[in-house]
Structures are given as structure tokens and as C-alpha cells.
C-alpha atoms as a PDB file:
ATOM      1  CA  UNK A   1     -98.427 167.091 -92.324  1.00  0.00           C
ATOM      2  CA  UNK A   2     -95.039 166.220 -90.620  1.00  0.00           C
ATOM      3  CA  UNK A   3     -92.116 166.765 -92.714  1.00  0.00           C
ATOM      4  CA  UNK A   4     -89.059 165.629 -90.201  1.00  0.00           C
ATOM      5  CA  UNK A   5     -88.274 162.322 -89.830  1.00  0.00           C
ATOM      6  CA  UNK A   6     -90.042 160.718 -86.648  1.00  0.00           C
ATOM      7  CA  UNK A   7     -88.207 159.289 -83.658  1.00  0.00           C
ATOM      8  CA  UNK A   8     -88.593 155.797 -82.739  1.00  0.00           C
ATOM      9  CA  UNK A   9     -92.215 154.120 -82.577  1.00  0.00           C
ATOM     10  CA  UNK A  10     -92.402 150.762 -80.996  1.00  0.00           C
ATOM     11  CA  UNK A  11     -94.698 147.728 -80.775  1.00  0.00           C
ATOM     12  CA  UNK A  12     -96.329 147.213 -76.892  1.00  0.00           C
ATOM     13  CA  UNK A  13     -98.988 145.071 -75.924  1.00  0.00           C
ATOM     14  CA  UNK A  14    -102.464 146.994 -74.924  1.00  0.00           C
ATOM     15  CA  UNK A  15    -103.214 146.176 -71.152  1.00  0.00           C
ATOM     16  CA  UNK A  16    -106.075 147.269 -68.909  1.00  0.00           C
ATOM     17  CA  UNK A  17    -105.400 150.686 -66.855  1.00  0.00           C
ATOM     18  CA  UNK A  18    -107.996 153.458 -66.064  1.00  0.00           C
ATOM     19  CA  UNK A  19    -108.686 155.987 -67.716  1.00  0.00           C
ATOM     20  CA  UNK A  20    -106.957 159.002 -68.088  1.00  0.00           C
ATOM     21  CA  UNK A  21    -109.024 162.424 -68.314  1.00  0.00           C
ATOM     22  CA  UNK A  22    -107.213 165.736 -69.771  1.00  0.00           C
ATOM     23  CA  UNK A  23    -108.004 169.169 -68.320  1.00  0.00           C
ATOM     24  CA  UNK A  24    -107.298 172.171 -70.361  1.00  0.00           C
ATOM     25  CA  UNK A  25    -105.875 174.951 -68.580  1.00  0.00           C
ATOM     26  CA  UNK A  26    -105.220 178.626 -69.843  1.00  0.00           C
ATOM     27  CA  UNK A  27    -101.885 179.426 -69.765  1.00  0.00           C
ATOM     28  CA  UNK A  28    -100.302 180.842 -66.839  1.00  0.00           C
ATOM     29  CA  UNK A  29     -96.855 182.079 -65.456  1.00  0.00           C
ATOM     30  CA  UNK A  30     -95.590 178.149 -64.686  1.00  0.00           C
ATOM     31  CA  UNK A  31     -95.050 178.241 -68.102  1.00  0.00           C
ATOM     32  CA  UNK A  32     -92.009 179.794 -67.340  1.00  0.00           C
ATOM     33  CA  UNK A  33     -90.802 177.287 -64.511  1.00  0.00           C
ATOM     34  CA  UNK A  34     -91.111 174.497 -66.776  1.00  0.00           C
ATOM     35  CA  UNK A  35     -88.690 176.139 -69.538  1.00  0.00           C
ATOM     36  CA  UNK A  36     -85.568 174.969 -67.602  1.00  0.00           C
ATOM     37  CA  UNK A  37     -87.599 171.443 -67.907  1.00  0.00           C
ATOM     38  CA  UNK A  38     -86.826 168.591 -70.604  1.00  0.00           C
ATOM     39  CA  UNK A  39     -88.743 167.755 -73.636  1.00  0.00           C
ATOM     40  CA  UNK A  40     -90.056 164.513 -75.140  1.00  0.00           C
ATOM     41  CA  UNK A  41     -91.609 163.434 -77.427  1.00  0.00           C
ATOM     42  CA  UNK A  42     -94.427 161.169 -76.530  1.00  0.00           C
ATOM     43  CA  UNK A  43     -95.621 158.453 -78.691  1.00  0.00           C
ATOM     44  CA  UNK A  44     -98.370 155.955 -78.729  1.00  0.00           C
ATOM     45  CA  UNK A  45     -99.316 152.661 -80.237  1.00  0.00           C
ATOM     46  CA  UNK A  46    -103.235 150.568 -80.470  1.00  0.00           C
ATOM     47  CA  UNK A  47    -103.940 147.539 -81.632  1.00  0.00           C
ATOM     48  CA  UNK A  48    -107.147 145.367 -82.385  1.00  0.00           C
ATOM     49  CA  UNK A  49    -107.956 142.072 -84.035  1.00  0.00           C
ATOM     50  CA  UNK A  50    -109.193 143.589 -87.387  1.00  0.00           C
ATOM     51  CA  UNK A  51    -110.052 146.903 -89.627  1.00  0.00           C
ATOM     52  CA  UNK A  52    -111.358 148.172 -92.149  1.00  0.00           C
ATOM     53  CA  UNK A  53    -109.472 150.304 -94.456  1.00  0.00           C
ATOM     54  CA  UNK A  54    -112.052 152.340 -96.966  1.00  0.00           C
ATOM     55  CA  UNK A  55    -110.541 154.310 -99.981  1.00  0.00           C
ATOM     56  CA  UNK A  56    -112.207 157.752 -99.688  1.00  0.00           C
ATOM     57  CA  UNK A  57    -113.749 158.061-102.719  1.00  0.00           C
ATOM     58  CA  UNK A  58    -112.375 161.342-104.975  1.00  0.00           C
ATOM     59  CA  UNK A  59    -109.519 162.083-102.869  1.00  0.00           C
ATOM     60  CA  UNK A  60    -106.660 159.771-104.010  1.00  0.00           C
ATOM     61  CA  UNK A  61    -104.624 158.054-101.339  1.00  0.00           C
ATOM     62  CA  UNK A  62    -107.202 159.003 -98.447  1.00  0.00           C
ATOM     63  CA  UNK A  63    -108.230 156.117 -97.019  1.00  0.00           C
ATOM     64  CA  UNK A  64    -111.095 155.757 -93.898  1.00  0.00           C
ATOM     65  CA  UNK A  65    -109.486 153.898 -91.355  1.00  0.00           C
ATOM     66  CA  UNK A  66    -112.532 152.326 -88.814  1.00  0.00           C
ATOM     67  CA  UNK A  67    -110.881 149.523 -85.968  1.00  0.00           C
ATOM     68  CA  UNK A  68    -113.363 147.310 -83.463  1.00  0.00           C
ATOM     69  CA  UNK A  69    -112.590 148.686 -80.417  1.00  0.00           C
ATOM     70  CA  UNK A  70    -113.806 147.166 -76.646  1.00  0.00           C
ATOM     71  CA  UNK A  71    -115.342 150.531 -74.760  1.00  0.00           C
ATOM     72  CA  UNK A  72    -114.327 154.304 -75.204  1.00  0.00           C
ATOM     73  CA  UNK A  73    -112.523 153.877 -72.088  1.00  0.00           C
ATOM     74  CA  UNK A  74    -109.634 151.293 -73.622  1.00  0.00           C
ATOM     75  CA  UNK A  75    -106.411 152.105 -72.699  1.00  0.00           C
ATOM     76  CA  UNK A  76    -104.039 153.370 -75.225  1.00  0.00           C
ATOM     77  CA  UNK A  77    -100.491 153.245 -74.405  1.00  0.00           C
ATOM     78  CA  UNK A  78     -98.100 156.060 -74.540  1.00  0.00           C
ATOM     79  CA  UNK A  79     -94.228 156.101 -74.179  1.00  0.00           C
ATOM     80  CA  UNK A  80     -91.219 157.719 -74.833  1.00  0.00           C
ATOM     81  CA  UNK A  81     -88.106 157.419 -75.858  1.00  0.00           C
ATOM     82  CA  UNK A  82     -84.267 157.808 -75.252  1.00  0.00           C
ATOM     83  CA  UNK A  83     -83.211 159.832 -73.432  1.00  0.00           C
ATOM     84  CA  UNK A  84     -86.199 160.741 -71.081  1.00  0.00           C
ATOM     85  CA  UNK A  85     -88.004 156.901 -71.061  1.00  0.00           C
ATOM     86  CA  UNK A  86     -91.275 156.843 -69.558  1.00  0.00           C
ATOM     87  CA  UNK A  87     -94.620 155.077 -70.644  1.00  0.00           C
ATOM     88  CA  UNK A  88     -98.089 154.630 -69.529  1.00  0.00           C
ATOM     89  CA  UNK A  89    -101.539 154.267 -70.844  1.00  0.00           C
ATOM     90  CA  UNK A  90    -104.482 157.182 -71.603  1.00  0.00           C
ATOM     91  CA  UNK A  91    -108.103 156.304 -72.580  1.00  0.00           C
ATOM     92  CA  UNK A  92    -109.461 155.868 -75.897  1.00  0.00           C
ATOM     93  CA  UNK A  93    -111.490 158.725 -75.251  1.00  0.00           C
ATOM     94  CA  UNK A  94    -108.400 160.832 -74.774  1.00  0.00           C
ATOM     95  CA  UNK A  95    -106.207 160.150 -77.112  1.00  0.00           C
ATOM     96  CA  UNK A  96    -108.562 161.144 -79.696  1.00  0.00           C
ATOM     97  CA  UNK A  97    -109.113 164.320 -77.589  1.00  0.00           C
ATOM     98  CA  UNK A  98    -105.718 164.718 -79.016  1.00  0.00           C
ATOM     99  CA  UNK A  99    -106.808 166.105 -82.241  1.00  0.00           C
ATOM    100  CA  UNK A 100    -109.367 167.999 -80.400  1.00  0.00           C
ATOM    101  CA  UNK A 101    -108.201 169.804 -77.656  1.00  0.00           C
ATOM    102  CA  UNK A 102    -107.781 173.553 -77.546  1.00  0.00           C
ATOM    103  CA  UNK A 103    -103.712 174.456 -77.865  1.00  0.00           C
ATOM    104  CA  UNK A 104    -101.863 175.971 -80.182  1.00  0.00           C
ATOM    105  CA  UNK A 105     -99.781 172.315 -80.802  1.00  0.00           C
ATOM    106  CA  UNK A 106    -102.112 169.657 -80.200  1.00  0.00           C
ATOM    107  CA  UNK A 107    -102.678 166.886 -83.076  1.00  0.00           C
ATOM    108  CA  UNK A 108    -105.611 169.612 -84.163  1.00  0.00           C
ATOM    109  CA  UNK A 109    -103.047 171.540 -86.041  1.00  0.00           C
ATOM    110  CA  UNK A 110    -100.146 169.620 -86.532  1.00  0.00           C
ATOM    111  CA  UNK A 111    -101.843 165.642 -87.149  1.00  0.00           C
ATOM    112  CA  UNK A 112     -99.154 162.942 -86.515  1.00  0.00           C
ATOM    113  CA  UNK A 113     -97.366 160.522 -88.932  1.00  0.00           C
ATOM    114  CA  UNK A 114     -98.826 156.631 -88.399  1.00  0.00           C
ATOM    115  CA  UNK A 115     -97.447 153.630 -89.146  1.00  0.00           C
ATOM    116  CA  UNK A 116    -100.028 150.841 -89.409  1.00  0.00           C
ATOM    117  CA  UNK A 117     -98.901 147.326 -89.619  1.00  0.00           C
ATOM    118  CA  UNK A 118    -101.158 145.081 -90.826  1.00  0.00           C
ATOM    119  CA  UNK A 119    -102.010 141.321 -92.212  1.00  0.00           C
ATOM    120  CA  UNK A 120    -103.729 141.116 -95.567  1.00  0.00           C
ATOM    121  CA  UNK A 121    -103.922 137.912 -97.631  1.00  0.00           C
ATOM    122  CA  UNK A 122    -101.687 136.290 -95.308  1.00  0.00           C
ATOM    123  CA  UNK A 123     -98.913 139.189 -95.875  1.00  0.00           C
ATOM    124  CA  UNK A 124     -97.591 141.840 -92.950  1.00  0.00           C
ATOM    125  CA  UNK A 125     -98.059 145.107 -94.999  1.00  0.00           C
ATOM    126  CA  UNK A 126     -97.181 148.959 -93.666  1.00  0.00           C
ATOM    127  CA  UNK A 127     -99.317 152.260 -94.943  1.00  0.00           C
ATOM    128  CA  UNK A 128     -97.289 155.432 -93.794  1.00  0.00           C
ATOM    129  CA  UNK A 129    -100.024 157.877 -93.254  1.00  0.00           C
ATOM    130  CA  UNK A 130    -101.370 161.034 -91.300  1.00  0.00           C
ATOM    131  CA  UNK A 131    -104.432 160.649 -89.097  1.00  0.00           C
ATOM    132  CA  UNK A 132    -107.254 163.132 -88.901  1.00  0.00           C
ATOM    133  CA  UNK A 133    -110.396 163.014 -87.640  1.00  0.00           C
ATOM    134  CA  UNK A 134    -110.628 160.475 -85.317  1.00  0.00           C
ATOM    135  CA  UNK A 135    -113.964 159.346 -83.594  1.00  0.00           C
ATOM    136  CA  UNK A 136    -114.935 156.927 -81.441  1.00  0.00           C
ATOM    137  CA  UNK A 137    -118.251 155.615 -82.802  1.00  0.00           C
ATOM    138  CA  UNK A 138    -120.700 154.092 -79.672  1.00  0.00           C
ATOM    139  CA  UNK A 139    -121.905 150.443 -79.906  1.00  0.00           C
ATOM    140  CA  UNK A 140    -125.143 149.938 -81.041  1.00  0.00           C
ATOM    141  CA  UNK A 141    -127.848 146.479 -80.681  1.00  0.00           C
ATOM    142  CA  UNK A 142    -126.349 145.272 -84.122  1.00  0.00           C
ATOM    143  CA  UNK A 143    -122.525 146.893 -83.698  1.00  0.00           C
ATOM    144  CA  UNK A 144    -119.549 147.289 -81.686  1.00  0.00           C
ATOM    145  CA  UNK A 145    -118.164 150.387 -79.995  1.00  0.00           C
ATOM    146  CA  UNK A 146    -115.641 151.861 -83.107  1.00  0.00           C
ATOM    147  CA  UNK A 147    -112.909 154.063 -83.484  1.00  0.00           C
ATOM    148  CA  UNK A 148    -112.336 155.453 -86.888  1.00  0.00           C
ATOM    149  CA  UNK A 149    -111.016 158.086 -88.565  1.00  0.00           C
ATOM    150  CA  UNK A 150    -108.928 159.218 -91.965  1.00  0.00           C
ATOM    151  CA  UNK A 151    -105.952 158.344 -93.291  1.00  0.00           C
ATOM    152  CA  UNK A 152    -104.005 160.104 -95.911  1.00  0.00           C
ATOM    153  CA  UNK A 153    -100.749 158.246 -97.463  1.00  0.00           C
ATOM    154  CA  UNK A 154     -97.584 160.262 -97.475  1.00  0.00           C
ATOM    155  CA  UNK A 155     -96.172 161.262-100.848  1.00  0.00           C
ATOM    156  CA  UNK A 156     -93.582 158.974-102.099  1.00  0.00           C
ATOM    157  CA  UNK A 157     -91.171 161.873-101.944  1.00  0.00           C
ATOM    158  CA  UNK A 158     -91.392 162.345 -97.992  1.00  0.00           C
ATOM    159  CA  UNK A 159     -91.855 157.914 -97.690  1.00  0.00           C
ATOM    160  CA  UNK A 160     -88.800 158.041 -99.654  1.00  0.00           C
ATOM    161  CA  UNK A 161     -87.329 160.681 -97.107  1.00  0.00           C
ATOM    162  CA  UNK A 162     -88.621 158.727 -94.085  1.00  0.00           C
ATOM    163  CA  UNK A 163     -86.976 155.146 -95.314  1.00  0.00           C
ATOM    164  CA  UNK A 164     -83.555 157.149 -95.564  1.00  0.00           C
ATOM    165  CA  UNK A 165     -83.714 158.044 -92.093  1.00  0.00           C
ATOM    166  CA  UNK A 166     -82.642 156.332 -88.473  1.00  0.00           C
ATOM    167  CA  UNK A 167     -85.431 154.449 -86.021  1.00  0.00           C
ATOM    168  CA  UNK A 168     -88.389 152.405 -86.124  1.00  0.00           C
ATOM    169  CA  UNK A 169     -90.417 154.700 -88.427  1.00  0.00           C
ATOM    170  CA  UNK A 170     -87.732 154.809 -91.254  1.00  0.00           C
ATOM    171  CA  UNK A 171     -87.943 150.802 -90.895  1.00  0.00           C
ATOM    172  CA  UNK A 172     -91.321 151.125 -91.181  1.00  0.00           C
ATOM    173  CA  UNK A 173     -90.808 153.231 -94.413  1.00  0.00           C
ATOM    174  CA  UNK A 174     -88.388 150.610 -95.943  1.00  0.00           C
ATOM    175  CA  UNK A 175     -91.151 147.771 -95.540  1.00  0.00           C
ATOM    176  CA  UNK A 176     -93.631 150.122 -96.965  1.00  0.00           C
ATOM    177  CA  UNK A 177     -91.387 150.862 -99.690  1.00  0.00           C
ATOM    178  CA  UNK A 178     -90.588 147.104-100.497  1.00  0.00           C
ATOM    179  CA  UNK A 179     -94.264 146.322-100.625  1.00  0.00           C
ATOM    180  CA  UNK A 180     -95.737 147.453-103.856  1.00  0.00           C
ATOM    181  CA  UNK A 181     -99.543 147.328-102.053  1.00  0.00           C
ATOM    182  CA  UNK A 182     -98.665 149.101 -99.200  1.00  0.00           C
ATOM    183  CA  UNK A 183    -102.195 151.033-100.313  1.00  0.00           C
ATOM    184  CA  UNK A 184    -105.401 149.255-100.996  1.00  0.00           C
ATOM    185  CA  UNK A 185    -107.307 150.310-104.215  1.00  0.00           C
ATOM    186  CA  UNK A 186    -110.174 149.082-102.818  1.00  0.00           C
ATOM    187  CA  UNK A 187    -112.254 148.211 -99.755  1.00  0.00           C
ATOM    188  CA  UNK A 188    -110.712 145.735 -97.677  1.00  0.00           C
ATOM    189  CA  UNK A 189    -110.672 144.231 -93.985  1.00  0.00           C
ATOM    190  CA  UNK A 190    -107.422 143.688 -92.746  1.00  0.00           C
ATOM    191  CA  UNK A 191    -106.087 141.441 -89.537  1.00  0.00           C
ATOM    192  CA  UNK A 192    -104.104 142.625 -86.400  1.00  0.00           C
ATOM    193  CA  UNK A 193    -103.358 146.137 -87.132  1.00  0.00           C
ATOM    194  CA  UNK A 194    -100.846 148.229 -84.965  1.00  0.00           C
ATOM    195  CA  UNK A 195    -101.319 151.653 -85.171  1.00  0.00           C
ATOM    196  CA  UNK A 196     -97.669 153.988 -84.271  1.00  0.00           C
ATOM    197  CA  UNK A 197     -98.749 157.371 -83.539  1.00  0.00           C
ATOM    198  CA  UNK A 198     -96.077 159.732 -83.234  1.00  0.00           C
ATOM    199  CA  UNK A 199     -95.504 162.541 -81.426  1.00  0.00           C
ATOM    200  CA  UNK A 200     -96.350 165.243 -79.168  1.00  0.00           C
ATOM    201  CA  UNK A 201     -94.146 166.884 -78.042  1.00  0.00           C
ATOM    202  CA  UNK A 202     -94.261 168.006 -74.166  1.00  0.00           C
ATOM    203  CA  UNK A 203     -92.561 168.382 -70.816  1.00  0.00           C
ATOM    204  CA  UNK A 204     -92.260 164.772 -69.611  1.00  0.00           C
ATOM    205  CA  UNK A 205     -92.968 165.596 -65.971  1.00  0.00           C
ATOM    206  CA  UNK A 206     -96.479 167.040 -66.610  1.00  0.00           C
ATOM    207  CA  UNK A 207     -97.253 163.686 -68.866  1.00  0.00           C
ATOM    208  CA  UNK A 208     -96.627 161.852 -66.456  1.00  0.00           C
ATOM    209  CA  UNK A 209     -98.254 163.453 -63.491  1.00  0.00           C
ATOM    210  CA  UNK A 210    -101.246 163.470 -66.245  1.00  0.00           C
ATOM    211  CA  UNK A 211    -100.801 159.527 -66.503  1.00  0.00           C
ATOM    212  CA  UNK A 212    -100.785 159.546 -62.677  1.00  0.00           C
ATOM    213  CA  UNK A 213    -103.608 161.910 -61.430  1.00  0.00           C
ATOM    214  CA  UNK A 214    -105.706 162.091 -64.655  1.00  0.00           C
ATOM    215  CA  UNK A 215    -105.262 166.027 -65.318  1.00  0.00           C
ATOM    216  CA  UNK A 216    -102.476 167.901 -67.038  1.00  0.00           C
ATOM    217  CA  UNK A 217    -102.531 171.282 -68.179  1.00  0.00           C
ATOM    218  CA  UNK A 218    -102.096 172.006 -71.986  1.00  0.00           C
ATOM    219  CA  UNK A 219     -99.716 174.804 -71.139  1.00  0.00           C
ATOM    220  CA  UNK A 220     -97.336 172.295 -69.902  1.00  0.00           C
ATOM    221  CA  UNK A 221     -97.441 169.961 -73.009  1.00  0.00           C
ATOM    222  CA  UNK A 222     -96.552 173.410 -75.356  1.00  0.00           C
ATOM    223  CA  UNK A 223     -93.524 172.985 -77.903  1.00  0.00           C
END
């Protein structure tokens, strides 16, 4: 779990871009070159018309997050922020490679902060959480395609740490804060989530080129 607070997520409408594939590359001596180049951290945001949000049970606060989804190959959009702006869109696919891929700072071993927004009983609501275990479940005769995975609240110490902070996350904090059922006790379906994923950190050049091409090399997205 992250224990800084996040830089600044924000809200973007899902359009449709192709997909983005990740290749993994050893690392190699233009590690080096790209030392003298800037950092950013990249963020990303999804979005559907309804989810599910499943209490895990025995494990307190855990929730299983599962979200409609069109095809694995649904763009995700990623951006960052001041001062290095860029943004862009990845596939489904890969941004839950993400948690998969094999570097040393991937979401694998450090999984990312999320604020989801969402309508329930005709209320916007925010859960602070960190995502694990994502999946993108294929469509079936009787089902649509799914993504899902878990979602673990954040203690109220480090929510209370977040809403003290600067940006979007620490007003997502606040709300979350100010809303007594920020975390359903039981199972319930909730409207027009937004999902704020935050960050990996990376050289923005290779991103990019990754958004443009459809490779990057893991060695250039190292903290």
C-alpha cells in the first residue's frame, strides 16, 4: 500500500482509440541515457454505467470490485500531470497487465491508491481503496465481458492523512470522509462509477512513444 499522498487524479471521458500492447524488455545500458530524462507520474481513470461492489467475506474492508465492461480491448485513458502534461489511452487488456508485468515497480509490487466515485441510492459516494488483482473476465452466451478485481479500504489513519493533503485525491478523501457509508456492509450494485488510478511512475517520453507505437520497454518506466 501507498503511504504518500497522491498527485492529482482527474475525471475524463472514455473514448474509442486502439489498443495499446506493452513489450517487456530486459534492461539494458539506455537505462542510463534516460537518467538525465524527466519523471511523471502517470495516472489513469475508467468508467462504466454500473458495478458491483462485493464485501469479501472474512477480510474486513476488502471489497470485490466487478464493472460491465464493452471488449478487453476498451480504451483506458492515461494522463499526467503538471508539470510534464501528456495523456492518451491503453487497452483494457493492458492496464491490467499493470499489476502483472515483470519489473521491479510495476502495480505487481507496489498496487495503486483508487478513488471510485460512485451513485448509490441516489447519493455520489467515494471508497478510497487499493486495487489488486484485476481480471478481465470474457463474455459468455448469458454475460458480458467483465473486469473485476479487489478492493481494500485505506485505514482511517492514512484517509485521514490523504484528506489533509493538496489535489484531487485529498478532495476525494474529504468527500469520503464526510460520507459516513463511504463502505458498503453489504452486497450492492452501484451506478456510474469512476475509477482514479494513480500512479506509475516513469519517463514520460517512453509512455508516450508506448501510447504511439504500442511497445515500451519496462526499463524505461523504472522509478
Amino acid at each position: 500500500m501507498r503511504h504518500r499522498t497522491r498527485t492529482a487524479l482527474a475525471a475524463a471521458v472514455l473514448t474509442v482509440a486502439a489498443p495499446v500492447a506493452l513489450a517487456h524488455a530486459a534492461p539494458d545500458a539506455g537505462q542510463t541515457a534516460h537518467a538525465k530524462q524527466s519523471k511523471a507520474s502517470v495516472l489513469f481513470v475508467t468508467e462504466g454505467p454500473v458495478a458491483q461492489m462485493a464485501p469479501v467475506e472474512g477480510q474486513a474492508g476488502t471489497y470485490t470490485f466487478t464493472m460491465p465492461i464493452r471488449t478487453a480491448k476498451q480504451p483506458v485513458i492515461w494522463f499526467t500531470d503538471r508539470p510534464a502534461r501528456d495523456a492518451g489511452t491503453l487497452s483494457m487488456r493492458n492496464f491490467v497487465g499493470l499489476w502483472s508485468a515483470n519489473a521491479t515497480h510495476t502495480f505487481a509490487t507496489d498496487p495503486p491508491n483508487v478513488a471510485i466515485v460512485y451513485t448509490s441510492g441516489g447519493t455520489q459516494k467515494t471508497f478510497i481503496a487499493t486495487m489488486t488483482s484485476p481480471v478481465i473476465i470474457p463474455s459468455t452466451a448469458n454475460s458480458l465481458t467483465l473486469l473485476q478485481a479487489t478492493m481494500t479500504a485505506v485505514p482511517e489513519a492514512q484517509l485521514a492523512t490523504y484528506a489533509k493533503g493538496k489535489g484531487k485525491l485529498a478532495n476525494h478523501a474529504k468527500n469520503a470522509k464526510r460520507n459516513p457509508n463511504r463502505a458498503p456492509a453489504s452486497s450492492v450494485t452501484v451506478q456510474t462509477p469512476s475509477v482514479f488510478v494513480d500512479e506509475l511512475v516513469c519517463y514520460l517520453s517512453s509512455w508516450a512513444q508506448a501510447a504511439d507505437c504500442g511497445q515500451c520497454s519496462w526499463t524505461e518506466m523504472q522509478r
